[in-house]
N, C-alpha and C. Protein backbone atom coordinates (compact mmCIF):
# COMPACT_ATOMS: atom_id res chain seq x y z
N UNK A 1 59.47 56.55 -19.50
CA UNK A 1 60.11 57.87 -19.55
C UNK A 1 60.49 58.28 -20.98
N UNK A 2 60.29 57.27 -22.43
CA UNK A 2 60.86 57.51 -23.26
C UNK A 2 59.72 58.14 -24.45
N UNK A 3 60.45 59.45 -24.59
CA UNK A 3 59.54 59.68 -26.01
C UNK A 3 60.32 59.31 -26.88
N UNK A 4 59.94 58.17 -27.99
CA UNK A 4 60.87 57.42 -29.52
C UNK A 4 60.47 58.58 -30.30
N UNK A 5 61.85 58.91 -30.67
CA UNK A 5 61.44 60.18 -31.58
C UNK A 5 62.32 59.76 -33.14
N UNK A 6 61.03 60.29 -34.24
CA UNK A 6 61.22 60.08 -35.66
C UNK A 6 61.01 61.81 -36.32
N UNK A 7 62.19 62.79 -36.19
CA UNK A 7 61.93 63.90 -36.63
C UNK A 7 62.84 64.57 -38.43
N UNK A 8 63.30 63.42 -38.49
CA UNK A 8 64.50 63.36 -39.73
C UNK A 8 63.41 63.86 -40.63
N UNK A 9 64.36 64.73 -41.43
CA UNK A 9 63.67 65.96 -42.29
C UNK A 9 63.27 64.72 -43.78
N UNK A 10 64.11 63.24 -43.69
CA UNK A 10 63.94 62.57 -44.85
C UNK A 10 62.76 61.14 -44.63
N UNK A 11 62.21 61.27 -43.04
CA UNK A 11 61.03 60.38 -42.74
C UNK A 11 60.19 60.38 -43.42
N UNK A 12 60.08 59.05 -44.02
CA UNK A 12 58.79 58.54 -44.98
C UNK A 12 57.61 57.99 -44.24
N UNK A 13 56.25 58.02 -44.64
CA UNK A 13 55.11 56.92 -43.69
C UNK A 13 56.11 55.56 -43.73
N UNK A 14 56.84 55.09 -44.37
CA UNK A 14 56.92 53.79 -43.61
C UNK A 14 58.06 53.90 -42.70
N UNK A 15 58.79 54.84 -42.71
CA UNK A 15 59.76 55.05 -41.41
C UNK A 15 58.91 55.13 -40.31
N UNK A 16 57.77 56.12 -40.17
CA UNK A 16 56.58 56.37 -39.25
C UNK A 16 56.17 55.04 -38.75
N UNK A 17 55.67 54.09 -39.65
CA UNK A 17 55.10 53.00 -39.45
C UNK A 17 56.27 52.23 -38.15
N UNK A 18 57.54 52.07 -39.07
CA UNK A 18 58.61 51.54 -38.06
C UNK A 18 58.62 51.60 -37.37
N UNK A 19 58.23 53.15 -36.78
CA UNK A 19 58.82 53.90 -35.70
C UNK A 19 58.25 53.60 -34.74
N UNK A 20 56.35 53.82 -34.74
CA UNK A 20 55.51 52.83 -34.26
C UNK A 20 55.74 51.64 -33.42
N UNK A 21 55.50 50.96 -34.62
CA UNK A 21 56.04 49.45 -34.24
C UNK A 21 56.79 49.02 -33.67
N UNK A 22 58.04 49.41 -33.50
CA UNK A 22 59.51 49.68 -32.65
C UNK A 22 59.21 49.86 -31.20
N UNK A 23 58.34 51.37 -31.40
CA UNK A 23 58.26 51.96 -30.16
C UNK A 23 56.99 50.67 -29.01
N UNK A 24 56.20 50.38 -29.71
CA UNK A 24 55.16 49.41 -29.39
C UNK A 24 55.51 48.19 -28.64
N UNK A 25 56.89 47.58 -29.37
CA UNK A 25 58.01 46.63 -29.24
C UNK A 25 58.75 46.98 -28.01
N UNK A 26 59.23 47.86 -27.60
CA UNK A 26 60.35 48.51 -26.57
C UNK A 26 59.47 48.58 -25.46
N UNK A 27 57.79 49.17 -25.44
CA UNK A 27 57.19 49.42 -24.29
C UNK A 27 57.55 50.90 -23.58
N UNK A 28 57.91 51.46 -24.69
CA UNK A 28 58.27 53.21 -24.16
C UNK A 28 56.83 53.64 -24.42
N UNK A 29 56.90 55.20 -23.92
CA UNK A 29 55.67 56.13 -23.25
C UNK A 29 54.67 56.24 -24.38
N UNK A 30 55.84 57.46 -25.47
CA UNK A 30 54.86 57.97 -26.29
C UNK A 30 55.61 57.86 -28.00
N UNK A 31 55.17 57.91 -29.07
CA UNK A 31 56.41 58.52 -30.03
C UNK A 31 56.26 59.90 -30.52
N UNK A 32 57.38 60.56 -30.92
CA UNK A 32 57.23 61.86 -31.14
C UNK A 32 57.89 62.04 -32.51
N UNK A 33 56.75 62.42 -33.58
CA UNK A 33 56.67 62.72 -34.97
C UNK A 33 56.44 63.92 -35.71
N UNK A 34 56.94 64.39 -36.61
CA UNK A 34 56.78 65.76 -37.50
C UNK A 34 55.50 65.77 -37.17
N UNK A 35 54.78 66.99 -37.61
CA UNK A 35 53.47 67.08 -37.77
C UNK A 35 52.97 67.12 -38.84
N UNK A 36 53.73 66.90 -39.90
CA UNK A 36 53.21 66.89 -41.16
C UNK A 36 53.26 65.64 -41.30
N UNK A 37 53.77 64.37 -40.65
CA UNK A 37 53.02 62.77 -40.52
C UNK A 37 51.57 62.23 -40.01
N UNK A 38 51.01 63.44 -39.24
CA UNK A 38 49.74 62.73 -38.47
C UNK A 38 48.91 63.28 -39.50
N UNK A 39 47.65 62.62 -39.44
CA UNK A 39 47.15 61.52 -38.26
C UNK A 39 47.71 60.17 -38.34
N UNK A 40 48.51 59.61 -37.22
CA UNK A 40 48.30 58.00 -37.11
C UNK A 40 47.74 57.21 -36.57
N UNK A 41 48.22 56.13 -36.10
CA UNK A 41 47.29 54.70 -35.82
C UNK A 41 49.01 54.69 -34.52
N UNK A 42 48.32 54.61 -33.53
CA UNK A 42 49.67 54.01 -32.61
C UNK A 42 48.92 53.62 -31.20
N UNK A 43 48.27 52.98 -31.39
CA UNK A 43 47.50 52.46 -29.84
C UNK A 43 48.54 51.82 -29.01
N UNK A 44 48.31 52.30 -27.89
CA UNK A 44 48.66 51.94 -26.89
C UNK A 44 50.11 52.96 -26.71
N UNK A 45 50.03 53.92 -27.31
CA UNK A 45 51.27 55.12 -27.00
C UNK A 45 50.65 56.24 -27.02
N UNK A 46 51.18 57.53 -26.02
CA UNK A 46 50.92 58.91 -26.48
C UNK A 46 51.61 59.32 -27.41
N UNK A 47 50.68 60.27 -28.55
CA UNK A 47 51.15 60.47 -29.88
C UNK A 47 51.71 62.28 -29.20
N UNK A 48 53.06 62.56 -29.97
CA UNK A 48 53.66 64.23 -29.70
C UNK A 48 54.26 64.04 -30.89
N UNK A 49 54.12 66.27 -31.13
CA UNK A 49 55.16 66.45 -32.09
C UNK A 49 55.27 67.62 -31.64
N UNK A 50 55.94 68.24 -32.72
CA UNK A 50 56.29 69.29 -32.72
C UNK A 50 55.70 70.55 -33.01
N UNK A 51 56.08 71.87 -32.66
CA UNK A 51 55.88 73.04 -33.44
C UNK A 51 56.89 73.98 -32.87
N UNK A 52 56.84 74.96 -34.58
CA UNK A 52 58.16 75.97 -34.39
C UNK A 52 59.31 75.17 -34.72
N UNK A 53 59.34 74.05 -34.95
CA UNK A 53 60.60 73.10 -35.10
C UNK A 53 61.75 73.34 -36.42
N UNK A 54 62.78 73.31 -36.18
CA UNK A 54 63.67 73.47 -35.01
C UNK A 54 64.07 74.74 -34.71
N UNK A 55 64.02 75.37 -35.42
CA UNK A 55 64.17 76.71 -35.70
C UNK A 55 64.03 77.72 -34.33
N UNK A 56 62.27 77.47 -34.40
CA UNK A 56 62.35 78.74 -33.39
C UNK A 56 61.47 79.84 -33.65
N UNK A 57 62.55 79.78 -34.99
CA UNK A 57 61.75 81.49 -35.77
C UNK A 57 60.80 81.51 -36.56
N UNK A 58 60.05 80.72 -36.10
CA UNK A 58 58.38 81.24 -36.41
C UNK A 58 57.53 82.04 -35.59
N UNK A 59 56.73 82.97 -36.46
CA UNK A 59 55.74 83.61 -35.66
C UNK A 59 54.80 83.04 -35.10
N UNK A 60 54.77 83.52 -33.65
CA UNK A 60 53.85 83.50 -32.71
C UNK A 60 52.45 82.46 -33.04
N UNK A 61 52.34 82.64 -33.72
CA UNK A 61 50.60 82.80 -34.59
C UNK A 61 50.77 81.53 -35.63
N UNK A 62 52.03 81.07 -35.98
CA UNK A 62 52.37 79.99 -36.88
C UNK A 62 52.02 78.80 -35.95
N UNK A 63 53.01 78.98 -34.79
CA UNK A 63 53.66 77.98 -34.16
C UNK A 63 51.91 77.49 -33.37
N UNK A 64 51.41 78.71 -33.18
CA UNK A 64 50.24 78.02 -32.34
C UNK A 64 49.17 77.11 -33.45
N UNK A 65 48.94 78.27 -34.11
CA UNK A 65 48.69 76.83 -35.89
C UNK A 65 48.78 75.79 -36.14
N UNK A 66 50.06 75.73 -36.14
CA UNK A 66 50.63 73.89 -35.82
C UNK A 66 49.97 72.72 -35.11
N UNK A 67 50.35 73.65 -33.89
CA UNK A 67 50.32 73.02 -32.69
C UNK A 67 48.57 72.67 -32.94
N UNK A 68 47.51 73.52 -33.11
CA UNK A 68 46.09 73.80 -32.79
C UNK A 68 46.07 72.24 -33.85
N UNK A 69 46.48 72.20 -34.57
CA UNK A 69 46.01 71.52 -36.11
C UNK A 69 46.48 69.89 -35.87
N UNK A 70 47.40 69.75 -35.13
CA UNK A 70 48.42 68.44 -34.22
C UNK A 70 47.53 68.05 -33.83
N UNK A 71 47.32 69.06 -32.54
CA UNK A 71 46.09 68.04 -31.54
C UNK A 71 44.71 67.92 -32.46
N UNK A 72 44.29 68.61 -33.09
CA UNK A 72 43.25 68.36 -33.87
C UNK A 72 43.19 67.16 -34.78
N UNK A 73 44.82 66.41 -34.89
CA UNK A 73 44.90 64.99 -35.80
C UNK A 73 45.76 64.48 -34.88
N UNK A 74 45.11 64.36 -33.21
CA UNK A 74 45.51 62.68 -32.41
C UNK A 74 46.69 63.51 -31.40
N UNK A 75 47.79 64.29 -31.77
CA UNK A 75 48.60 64.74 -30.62
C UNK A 75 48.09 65.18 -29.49
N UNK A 76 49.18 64.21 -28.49
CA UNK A 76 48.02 64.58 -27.26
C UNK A 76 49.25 65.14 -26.39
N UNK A 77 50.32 65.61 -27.33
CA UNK A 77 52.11 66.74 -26.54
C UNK A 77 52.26 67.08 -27.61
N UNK A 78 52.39 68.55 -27.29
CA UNK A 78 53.08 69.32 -28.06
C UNK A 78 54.74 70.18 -27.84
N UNK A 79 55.44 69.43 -27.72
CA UNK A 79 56.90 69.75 -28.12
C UNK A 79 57.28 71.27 -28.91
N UNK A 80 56.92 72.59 -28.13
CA UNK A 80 57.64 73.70 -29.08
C UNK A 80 58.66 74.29 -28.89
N UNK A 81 59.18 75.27 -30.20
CA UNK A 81 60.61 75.80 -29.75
C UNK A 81 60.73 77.35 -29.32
N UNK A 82 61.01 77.68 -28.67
CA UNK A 82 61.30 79.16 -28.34
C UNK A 82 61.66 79.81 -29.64
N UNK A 83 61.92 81.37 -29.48
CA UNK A 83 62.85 82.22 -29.88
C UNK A 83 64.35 82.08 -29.07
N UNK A 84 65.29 81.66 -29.55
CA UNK A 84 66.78 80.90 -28.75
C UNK A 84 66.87 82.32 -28.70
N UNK A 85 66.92 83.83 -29.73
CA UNK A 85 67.26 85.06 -30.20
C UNK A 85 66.57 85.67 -29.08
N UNK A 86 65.29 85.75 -28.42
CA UNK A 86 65.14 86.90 -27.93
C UNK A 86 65.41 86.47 -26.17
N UNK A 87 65.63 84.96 -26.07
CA UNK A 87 66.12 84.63 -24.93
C UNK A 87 67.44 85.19 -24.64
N UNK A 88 68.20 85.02 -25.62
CA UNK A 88 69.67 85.58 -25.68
C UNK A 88 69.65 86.59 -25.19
N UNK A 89 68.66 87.50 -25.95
CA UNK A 89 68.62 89.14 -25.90
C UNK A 89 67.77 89.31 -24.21
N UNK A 90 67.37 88.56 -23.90
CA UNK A 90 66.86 88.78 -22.24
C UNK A 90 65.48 89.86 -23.20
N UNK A 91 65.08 89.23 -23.81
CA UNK A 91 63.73 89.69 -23.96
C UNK A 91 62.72 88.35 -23.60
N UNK A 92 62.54 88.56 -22.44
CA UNK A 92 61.63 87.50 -21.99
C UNK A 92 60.15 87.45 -22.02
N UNK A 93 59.83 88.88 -22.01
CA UNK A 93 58.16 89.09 -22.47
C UNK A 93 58.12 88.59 -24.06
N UNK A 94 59.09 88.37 -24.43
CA UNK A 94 59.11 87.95 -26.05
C UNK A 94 58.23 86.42 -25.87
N UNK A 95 59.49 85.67 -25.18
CA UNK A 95 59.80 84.19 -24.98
C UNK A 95 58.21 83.81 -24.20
N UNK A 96 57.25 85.08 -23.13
CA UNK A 96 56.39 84.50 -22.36
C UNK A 96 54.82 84.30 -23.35
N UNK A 97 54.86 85.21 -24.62
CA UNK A 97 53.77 85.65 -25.09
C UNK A 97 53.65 84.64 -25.83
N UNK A 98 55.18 84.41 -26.68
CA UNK A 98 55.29 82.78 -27.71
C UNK A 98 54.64 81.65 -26.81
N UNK A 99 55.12 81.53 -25.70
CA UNK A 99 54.37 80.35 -25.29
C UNK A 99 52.98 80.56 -24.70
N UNK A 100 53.00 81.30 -24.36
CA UNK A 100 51.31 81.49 -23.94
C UNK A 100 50.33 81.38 -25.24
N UNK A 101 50.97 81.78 -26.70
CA UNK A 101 50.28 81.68 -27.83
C UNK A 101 49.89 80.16 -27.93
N UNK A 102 51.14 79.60 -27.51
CA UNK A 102 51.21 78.00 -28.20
C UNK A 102 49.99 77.32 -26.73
N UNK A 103 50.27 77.70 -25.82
CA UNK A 103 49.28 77.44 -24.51
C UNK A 103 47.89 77.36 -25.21
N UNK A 104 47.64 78.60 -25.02
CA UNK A 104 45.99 79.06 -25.56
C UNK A 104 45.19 78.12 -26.76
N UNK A 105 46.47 78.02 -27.44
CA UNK A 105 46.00 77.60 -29.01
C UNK A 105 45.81 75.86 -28.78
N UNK A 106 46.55 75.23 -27.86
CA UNK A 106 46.19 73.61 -27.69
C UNK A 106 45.19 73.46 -26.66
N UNK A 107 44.66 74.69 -25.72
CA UNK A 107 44.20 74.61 -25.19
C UNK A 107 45.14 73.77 -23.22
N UNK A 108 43.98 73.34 -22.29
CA UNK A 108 44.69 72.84 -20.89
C UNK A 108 44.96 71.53 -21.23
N UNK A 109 44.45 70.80 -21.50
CA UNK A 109 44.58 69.63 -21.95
C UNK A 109 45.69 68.47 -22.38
N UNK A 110 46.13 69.37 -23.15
CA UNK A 110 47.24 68.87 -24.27
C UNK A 110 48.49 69.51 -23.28
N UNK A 111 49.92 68.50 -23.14
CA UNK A 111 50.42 68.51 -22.65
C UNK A 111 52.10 69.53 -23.16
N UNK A 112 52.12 70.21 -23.33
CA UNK A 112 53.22 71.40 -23.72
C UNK A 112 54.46 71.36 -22.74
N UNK A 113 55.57 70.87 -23.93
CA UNK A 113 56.40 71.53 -23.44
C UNK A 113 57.44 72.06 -24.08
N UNK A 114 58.31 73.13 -23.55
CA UNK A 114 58.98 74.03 -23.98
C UNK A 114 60.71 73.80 -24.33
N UNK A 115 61.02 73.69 -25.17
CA UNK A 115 62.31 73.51 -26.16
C UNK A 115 63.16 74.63 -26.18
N UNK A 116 64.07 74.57 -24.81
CA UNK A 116 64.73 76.32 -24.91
C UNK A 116 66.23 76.47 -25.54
N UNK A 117 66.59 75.12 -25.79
CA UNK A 117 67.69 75.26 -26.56
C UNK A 117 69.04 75.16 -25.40
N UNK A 118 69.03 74.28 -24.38
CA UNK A 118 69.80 74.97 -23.01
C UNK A 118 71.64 75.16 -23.72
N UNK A 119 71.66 74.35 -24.69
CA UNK A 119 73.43 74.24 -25.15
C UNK A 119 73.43 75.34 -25.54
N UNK A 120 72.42 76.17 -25.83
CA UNK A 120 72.96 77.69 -26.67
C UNK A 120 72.61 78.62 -25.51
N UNK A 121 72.36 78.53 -24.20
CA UNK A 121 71.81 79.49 -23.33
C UNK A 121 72.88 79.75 -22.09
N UNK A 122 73.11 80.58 -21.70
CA UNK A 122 74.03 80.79 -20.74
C UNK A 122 73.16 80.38 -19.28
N UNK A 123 73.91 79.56 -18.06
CA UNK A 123 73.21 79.21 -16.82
C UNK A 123 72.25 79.97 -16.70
N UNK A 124 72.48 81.21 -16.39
CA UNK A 124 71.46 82.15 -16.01
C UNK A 124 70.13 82.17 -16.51
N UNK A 125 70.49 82.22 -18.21
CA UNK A 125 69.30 82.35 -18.68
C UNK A 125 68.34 80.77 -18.95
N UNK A 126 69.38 79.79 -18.93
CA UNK A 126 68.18 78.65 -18.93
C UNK A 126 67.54 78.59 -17.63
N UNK A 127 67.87 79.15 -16.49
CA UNK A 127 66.95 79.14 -15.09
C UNK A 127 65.76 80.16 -15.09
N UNK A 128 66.26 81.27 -16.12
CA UNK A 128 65.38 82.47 -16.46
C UNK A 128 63.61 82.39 -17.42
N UNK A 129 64.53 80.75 -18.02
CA UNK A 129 63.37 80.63 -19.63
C UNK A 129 63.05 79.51 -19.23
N UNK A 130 62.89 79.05 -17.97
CA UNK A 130 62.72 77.72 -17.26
C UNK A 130 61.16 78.59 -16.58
N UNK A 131 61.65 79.37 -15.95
CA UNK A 131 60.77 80.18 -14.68
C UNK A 131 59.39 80.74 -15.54
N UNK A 132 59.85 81.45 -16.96
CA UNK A 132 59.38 81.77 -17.84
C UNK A 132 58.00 81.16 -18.35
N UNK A 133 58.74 79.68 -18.63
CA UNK A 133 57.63 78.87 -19.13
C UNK A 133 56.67 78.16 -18.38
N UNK A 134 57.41 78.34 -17.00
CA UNK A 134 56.18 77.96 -15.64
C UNK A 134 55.33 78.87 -15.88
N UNK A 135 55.47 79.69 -15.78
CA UNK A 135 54.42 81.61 -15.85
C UNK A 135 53.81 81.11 -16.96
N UNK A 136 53.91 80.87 -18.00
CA UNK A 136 53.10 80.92 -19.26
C UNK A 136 52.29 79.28 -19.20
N UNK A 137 52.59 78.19 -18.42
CA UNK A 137 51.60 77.41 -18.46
C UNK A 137 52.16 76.57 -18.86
N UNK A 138 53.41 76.26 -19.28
CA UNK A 138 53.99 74.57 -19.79
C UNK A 138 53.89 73.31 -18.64
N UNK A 139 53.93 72.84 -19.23
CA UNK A 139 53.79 71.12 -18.42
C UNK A 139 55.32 70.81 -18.44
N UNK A 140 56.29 70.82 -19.49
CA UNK A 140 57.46 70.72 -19.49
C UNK A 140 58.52 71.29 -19.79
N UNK A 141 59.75 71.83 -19.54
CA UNK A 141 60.99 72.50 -20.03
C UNK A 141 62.10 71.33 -20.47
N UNK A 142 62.58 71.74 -21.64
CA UNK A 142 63.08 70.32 -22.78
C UNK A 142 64.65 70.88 -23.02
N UNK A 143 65.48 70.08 -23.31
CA UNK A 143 66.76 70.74 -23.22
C UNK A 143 67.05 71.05 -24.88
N UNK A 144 66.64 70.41 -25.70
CA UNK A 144 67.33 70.58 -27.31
C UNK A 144 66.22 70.04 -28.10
N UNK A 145 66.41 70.44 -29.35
CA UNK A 145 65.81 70.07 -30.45
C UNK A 145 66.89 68.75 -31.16
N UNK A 146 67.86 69.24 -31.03
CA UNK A 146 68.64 68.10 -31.12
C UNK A 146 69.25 68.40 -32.84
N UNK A 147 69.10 69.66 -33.05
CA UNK A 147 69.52 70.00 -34.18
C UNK A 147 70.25 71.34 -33.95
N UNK A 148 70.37 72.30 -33.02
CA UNK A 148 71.33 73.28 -32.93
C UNK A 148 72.79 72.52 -32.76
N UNK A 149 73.65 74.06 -33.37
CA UNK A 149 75.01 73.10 -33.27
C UNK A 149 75.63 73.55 -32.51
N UNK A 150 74.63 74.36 -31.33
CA UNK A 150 75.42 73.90 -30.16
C UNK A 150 75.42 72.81 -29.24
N UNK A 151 74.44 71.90 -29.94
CA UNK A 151 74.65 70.95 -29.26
C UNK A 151 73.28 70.27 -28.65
N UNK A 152 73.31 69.24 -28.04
CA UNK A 152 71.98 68.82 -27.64
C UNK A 152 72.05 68.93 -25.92
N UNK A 153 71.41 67.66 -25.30
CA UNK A 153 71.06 67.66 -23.55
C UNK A 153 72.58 67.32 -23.23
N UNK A 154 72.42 67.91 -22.13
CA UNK A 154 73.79 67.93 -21.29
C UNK A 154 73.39 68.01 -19.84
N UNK A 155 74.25 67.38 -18.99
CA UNK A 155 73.81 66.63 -17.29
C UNK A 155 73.78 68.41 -16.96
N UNK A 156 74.59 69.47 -17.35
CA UNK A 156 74.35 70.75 -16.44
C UNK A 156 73.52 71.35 -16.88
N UNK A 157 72.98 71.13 -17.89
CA UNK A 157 71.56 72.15 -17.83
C UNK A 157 70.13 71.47 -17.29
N UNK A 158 70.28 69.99 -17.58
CA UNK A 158 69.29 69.28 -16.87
C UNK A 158 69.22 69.44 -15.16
N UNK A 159 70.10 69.93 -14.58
CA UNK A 159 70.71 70.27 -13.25
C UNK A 159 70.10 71.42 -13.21
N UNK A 160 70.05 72.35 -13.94
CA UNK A 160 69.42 73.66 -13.78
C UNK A 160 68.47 74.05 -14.22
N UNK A 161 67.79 73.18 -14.61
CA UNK A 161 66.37 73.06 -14.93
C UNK A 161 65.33 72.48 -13.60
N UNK A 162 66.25 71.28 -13.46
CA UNK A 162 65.61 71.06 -12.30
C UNK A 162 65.32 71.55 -11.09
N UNK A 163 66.92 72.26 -10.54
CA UNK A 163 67.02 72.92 -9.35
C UNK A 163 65.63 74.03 -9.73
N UNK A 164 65.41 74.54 -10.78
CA UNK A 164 64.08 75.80 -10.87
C UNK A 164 63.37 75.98 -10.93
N UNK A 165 63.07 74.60 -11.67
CA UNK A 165 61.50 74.04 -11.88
C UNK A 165 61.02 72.45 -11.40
N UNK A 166 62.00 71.70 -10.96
CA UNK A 166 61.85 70.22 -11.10
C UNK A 166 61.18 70.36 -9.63
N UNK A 167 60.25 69.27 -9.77
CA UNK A 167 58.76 69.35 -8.98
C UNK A 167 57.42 69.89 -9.32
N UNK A 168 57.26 70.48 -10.06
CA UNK A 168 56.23 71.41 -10.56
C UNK A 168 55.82 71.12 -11.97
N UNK A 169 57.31 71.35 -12.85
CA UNK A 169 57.07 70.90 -14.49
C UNK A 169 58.31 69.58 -14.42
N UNK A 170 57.69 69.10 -15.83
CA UNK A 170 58.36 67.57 -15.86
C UNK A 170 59.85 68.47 -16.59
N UNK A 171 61.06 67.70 -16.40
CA UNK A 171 61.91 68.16 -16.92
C UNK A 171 62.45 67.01 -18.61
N UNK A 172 62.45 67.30 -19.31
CA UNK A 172 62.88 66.50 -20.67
C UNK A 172 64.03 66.58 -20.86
N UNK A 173 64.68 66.08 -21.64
CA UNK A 173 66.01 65.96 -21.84
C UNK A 173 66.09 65.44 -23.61
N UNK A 174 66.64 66.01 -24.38
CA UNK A 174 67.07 65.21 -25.55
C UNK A 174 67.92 66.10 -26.52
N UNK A 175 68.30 64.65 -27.49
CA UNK A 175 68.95 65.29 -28.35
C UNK A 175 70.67 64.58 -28.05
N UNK A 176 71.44 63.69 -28.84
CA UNK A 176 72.31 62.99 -28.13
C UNK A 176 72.79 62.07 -27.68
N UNK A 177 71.31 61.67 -26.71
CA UNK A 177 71.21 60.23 -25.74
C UNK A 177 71.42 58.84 -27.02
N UNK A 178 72.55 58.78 -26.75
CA UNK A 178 72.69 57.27 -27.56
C UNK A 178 73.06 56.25 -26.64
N UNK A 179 73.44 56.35 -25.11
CA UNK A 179 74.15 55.44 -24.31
C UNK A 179 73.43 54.68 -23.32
N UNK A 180 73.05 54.43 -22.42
CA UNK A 180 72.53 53.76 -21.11
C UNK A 180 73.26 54.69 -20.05
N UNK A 181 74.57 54.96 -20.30
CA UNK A 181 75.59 55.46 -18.94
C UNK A 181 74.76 56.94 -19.10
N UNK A 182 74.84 57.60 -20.50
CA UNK A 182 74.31 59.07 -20.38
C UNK A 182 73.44 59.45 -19.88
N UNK A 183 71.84 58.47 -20.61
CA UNK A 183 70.82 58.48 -19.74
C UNK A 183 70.37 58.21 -18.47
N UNK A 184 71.82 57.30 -18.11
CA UNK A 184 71.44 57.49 -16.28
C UNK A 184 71.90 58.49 -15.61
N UNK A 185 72.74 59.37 -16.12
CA UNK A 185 73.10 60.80 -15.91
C UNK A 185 72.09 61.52 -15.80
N UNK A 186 71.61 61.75 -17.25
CA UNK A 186 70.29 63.28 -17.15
C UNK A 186 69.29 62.30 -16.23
N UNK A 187 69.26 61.06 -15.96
CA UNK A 187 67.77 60.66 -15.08
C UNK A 187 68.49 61.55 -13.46
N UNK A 188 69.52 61.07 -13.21
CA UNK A 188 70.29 61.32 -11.78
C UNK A 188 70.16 63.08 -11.52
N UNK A 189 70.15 63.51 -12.95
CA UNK A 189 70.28 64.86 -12.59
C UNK A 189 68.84 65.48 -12.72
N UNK A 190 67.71 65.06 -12.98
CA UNK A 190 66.71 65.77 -12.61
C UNK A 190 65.31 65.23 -14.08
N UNK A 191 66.21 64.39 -14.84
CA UNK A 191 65.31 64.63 -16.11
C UNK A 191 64.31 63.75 -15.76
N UNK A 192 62.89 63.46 -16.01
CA UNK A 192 61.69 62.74 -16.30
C UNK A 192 61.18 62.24 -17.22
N UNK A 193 61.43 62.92 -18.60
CA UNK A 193 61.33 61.87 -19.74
C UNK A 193 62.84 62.30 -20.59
N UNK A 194 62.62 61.22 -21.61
CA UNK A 194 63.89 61.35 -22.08
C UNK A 194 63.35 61.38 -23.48
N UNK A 195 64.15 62.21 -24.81
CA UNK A 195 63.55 61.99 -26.16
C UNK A 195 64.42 61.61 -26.89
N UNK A 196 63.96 60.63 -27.63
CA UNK A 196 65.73 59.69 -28.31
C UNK A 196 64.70 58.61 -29.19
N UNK A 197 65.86 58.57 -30.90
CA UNK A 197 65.67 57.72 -31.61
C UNK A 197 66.37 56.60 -31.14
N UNK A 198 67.14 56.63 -30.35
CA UNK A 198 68.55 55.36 -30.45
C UNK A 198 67.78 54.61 -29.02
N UNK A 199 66.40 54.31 -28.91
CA UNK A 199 65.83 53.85 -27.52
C UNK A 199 65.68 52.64 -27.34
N UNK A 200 66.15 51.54 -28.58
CA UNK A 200 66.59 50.22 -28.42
C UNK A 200 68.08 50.46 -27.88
N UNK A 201 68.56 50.92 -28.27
CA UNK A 201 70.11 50.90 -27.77
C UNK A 201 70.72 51.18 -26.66
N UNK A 202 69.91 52.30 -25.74
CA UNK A 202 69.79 52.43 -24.14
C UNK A 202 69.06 52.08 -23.94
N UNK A 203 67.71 51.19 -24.02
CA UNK A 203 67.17 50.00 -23.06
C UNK A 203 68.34 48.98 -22.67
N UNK A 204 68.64 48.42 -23.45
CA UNK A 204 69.52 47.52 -23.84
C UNK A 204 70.98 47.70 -23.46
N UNK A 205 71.15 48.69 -22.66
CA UNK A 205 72.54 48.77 -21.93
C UNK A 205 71.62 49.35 -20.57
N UNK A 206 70.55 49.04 -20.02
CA UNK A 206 69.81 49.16 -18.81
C UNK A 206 69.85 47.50 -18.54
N UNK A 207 70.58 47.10 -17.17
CA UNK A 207 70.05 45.91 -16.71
C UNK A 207 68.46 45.26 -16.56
N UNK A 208 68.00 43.87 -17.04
CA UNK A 208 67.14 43.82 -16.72
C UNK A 208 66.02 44.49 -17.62
């Protein structure tokens, strides 16, 4: 369930390398890296990163760029971020076209999912930009980048992600998870993978 994530704006290739190796070590899913680190070498993991990160506020046409150029060096998930701004604003044809850009541009294949920011979104609207990104073709709805300051995953938006979409798209969760107790929370409440650097540290408070 674990994507090991290395997104620190000060990651060097040999942090990458670590990160790897670590993740290889633990027996988690996939690792998830800038995109300005690939191409790597990580057999026996699915390679993800990002686009639009963290921000958001890239154009349409950037973010699918990224993304097109990722999978073109080994990413086989693409992790993007909304507009948090035009979700706010209940401009949702905004929020459906961004992801359909980022859709089109990785093609069916490649596994997308959508970063809506839920700590900065009011209930309503994370059930709204949940529904959203079903319509436009995501594989997953993600709770944080893990860099807004409002905050990262939290058990009630993973709750309302799920109740809207859980069954259909995978639900993610990150941004936060440093505990074993937390992560058995967002698992209880609906989440399917989890994205976290600290993934020696909640294995390791998991029995067994």
């Amino acid at each position: 369930m674990i994507d090991h994530t290395l997104l620190a704006p000060g990651a060097t290739a040999a942090d990458v390398a670590a990160t790897i190796d670590e993740a290889r070590e633990l027996g988690v899913y996939a690792v998830c890296l800038s995109p300005s680190m690939l191409p790597v070498r990580a057999p026996g993991l699915v390679v993800a990163t990002v686009a639009g990160f963290p921000s958001g506020k890239h154009h349409s046409l950037i973010k699918g760029s990224e993304a097109r150029l990722a999978v073109e060096q080994g990413a086989a998930e693409v992790d993007m971020v909304i507009d948090v701004g035009a979700a706010l604003a209940a401009d949702y044809n905004a929020v459906l076209a961004d992801i359909i850009t980022v859709r089109e541009a990785v093609g069916d294949d490649t596994v997308l999912k959508v970063i809506i920011e839920s700590a900065a979104l009011p209930d309503a609207t994370i059930a709204e930009v949940c529904r959203v990104a079903e319509n436009a073709g995501a594989n997953f709805v993600k709770t944080s980048t893990g860099f807004h300051p409002a905050g990262g995953a939290e058990v009630r938006a993973v709750r309302i992600m799920a109740d809207t979409v859980g069954g259909r798209l995978g639900i993610k969760a990150s941004g936060g998870i440093r505990t074993a107790e937390f992560a058995a929370e967002l698992i209880a409440a609906g989440a399917t993978r989890l994205g976290m650097s600290a993934s020696r540290a909640v294995l390791q408070g998991f029995p067994g």
